[in-house]
N, C-alpha and C. Protein backbone atom coordinates (compact mmCIF):
# COMPACT_ATOMS: atom_id res chain seq x y z
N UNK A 1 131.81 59.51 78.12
CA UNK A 1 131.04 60.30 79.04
C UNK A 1 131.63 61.69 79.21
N UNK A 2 133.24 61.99 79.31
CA UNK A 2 133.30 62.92 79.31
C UNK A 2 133.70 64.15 78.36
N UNK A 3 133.39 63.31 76.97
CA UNK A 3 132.72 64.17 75.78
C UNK A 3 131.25 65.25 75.92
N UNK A 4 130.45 63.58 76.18
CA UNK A 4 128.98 64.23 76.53
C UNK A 4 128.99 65.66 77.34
N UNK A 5 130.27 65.57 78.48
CA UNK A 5 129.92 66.39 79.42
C UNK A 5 130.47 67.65 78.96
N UNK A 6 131.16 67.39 78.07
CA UNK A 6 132.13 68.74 78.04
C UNK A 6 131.24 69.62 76.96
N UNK A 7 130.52 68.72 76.28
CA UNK A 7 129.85 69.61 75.22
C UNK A 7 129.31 70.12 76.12
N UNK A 8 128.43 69.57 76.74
CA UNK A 8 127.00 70.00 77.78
C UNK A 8 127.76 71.26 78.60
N UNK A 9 129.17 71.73 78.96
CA UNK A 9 129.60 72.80 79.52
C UNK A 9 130.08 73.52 78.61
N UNK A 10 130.13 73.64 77.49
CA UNK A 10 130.20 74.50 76.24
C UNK A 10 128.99 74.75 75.85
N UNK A 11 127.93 74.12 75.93
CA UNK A 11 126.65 74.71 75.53
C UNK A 11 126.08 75.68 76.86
N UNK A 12 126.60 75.57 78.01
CA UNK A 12 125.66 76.21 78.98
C UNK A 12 126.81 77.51 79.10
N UNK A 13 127.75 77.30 78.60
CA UNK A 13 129.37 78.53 78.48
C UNK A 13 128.54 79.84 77.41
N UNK A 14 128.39 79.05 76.29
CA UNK A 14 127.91 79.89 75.52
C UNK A 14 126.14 80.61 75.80
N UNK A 15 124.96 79.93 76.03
CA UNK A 15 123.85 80.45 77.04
C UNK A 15 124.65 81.47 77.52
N UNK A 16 125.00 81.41 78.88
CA UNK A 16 125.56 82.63 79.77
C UNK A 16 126.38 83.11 79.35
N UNK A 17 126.94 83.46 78.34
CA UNK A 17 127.47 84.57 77.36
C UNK A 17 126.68 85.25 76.69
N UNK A 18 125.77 84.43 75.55
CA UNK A 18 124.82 85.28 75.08
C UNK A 18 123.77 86.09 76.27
N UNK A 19 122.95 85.20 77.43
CA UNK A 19 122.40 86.41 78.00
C UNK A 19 123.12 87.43 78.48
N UNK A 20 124.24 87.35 79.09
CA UNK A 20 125.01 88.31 79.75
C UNK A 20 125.26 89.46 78.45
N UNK A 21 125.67 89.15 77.56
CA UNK A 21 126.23 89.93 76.68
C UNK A 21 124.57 90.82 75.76
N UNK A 22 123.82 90.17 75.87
CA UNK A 22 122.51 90.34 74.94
C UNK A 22 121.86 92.36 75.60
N UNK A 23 121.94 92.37 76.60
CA UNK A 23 122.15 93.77 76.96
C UNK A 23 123.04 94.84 76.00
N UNK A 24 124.25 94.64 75.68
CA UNK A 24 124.87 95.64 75.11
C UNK A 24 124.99 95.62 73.38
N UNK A 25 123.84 94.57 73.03
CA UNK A 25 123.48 95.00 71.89
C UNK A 25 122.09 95.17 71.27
N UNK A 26 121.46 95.48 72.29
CA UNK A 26 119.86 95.75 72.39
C UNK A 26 119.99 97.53 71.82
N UNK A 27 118.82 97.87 71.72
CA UNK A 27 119.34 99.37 71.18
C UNK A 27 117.88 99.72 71.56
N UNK A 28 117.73 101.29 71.69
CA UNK A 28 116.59 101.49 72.38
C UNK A 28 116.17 103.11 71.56
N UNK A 29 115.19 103.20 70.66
CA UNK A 29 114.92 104.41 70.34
C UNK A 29 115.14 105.82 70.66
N UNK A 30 115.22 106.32 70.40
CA UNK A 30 115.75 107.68 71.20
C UNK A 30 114.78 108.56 70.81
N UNK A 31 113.89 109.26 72.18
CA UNK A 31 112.58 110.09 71.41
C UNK A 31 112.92 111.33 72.65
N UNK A 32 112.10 112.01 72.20
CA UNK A 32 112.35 113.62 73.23
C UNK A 32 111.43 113.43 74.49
N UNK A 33 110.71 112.63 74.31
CA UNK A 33 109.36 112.32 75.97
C UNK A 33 110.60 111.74 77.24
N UNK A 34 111.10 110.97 76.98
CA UNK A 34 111.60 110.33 78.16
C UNK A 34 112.76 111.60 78.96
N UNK A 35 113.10 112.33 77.94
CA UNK A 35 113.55 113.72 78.86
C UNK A 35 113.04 114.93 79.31
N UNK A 36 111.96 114.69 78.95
CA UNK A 36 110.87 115.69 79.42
C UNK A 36 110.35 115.09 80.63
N UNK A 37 109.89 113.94 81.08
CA UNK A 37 109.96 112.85 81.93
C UNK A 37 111.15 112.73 83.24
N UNK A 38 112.06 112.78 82.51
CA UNK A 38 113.66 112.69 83.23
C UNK A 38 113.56 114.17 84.30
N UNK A 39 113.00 115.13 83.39
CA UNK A 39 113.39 116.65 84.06
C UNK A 39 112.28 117.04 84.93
N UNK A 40 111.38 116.07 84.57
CA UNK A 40 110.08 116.58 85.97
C UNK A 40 110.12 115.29 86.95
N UNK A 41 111.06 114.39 86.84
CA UNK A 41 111.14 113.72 87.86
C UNK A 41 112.59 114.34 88.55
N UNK A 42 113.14 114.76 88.05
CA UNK A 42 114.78 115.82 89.03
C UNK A 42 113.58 116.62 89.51
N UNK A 43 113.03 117.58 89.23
CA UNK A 43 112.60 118.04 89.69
C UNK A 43 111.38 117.68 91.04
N UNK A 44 111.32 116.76 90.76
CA UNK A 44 110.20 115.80 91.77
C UNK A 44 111.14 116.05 92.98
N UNK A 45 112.05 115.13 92.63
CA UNK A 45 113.16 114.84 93.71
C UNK A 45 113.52 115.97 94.52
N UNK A 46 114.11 117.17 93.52
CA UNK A 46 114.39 118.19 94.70
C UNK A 46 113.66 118.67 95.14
N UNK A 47 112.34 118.65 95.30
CA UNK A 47 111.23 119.32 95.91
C UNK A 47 111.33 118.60 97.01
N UNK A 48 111.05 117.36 96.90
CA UNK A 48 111.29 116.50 97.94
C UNK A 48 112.36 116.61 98.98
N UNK A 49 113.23 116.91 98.29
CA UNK A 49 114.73 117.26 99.31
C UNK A 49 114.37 118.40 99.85
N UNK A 50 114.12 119.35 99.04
CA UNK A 50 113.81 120.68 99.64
C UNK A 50 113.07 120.46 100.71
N UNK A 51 111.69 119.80 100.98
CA UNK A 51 110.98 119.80 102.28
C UNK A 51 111.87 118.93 103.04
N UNK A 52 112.50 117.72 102.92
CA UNK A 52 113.60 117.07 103.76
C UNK A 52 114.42 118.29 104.99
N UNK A 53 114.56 118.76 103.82
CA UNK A 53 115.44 120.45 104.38
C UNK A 53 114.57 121.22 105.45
N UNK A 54 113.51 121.55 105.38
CA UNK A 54 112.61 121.96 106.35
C UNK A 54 112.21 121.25 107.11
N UNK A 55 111.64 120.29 106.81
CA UNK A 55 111.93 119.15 107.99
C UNK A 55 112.74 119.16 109.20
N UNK A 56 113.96 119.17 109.03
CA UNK A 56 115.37 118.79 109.70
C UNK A 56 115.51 120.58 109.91
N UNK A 57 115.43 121.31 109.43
CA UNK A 57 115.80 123.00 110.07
C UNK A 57 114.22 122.99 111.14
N UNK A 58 113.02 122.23 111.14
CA UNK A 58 112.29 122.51 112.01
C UNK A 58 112.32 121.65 113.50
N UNK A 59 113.24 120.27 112.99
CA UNK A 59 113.85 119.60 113.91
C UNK A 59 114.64 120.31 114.77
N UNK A 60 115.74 120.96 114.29
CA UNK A 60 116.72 121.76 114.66
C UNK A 60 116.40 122.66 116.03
N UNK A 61 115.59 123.64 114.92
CA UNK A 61 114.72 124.76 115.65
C UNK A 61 114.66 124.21 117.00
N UNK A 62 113.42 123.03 117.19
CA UNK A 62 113.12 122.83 117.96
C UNK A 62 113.84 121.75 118.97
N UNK A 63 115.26 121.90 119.18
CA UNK A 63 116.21 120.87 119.81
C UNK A 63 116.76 122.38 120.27
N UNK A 64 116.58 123.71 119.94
CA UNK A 64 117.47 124.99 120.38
C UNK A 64 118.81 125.22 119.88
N UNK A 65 118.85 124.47 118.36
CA UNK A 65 120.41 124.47 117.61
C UNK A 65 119.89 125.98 116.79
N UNK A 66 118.81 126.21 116.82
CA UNK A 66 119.05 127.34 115.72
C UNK A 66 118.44 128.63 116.68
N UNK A 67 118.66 130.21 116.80
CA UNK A 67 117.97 131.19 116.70
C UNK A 67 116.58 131.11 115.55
N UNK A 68 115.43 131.90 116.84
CA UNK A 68 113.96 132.10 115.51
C UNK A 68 114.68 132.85 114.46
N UNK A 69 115.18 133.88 114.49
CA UNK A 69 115.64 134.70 113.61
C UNK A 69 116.62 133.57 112.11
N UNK A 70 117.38 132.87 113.11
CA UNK A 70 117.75 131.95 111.76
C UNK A 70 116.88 131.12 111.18
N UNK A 71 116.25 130.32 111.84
CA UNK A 71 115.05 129.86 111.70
C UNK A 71 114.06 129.99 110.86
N UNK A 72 113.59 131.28 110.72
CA UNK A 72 112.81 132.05 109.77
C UNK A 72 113.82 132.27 108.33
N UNK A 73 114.80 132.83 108.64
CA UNK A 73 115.25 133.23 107.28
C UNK A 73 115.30 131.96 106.39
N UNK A 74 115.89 131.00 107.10
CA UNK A 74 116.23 129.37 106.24
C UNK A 74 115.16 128.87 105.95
N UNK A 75 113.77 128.86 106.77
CA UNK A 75 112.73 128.16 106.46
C UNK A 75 112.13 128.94 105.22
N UNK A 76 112.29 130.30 105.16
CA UNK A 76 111.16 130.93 104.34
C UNK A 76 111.96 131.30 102.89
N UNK A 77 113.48 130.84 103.14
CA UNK A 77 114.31 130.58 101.32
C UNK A 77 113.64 129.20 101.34
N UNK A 78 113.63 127.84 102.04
CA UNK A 78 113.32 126.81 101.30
C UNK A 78 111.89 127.03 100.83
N UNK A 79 111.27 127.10 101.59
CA UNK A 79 109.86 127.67 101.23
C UNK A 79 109.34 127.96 99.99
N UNK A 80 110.19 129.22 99.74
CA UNK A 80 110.24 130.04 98.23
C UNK A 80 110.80 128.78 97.21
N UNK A 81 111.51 128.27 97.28
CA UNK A 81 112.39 127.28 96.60
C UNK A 81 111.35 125.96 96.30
N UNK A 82 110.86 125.49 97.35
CA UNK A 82 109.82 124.64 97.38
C UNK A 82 108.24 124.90 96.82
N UNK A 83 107.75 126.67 96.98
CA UNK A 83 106.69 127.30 95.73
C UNK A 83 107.42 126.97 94.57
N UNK A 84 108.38 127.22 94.29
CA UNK A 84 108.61 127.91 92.62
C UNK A 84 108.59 126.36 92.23
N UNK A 85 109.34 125.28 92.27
CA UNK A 85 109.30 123.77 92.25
C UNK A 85 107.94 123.48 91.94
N UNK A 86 107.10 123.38 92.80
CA UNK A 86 105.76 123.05 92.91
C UNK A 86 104.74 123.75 91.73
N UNK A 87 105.51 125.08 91.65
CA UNK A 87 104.35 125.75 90.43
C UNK A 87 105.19 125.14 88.73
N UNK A 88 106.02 124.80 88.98
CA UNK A 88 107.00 124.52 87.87
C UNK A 88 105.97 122.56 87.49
N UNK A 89 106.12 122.27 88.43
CA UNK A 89 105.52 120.54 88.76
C UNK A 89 104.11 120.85 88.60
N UNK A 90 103.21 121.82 89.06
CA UNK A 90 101.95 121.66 88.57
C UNK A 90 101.51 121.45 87.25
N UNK A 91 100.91 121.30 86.26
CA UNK A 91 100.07 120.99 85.03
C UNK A 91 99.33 122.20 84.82
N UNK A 92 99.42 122.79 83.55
CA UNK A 92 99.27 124.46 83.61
C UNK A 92 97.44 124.27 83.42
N UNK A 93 96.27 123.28 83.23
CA UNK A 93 95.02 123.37 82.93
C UNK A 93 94.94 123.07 84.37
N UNK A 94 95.80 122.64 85.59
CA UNK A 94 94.75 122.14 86.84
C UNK A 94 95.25 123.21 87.98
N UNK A 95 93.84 123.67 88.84
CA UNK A 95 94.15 124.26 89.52
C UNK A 95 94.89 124.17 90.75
N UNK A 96 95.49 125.04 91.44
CA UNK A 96 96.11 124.57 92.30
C UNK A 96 95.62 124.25 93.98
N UNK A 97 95.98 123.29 94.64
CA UNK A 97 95.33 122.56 95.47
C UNK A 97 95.94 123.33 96.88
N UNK A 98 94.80 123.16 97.54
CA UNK A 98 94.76 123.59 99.06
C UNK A 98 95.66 123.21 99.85
């Protein structure tokens, strides 16, 4: 019996070796789309952060942590930062939305 068993834990030893291990010898094409992909989703992201950023400076504002004067200057660099993003992220045949 405890033949039977020991094989039976050498066969399930080796299973969970091969799946575990079956990852680092898979291999995956390498084409130029998925970084073209990669760079308009960074870019997704910091747009996103960027309004995060305005967000939280309009929070601010309005708790009396900031001067209008600071206020304005910080909101209207993210702003700019958050156009240029957005025209970069648009699709050059569609127009741009309201």
């Amino acid at each position: 019996m405890t033949l039977y068993a020991l094989i039976f834990i050498l066969i399930i030893l080796v299973l969970v070796i091969v799946f575990v291990t079956r990852p680092l010898f898979l291999t995956q094409p390498e084409t130029d789309q998925p970084l073209a992909q990669d760079d308009s989703a960074r870019k997704q992201a910091e747009y996103e952060v960027i309004l995060d950023h305005i967000r939280e400076l309009d929070f601010d504002f309005n708790l009396g942590k900031l001067t209008p004067a600071e206020h304005e200057e910080q909101r209207s660099q993210f702003l700019s930062q958050a156009a240029e993003l957005r025209r970069e992220l648009q699709p050059e045949n569609t127009p741009p939305q309201a």
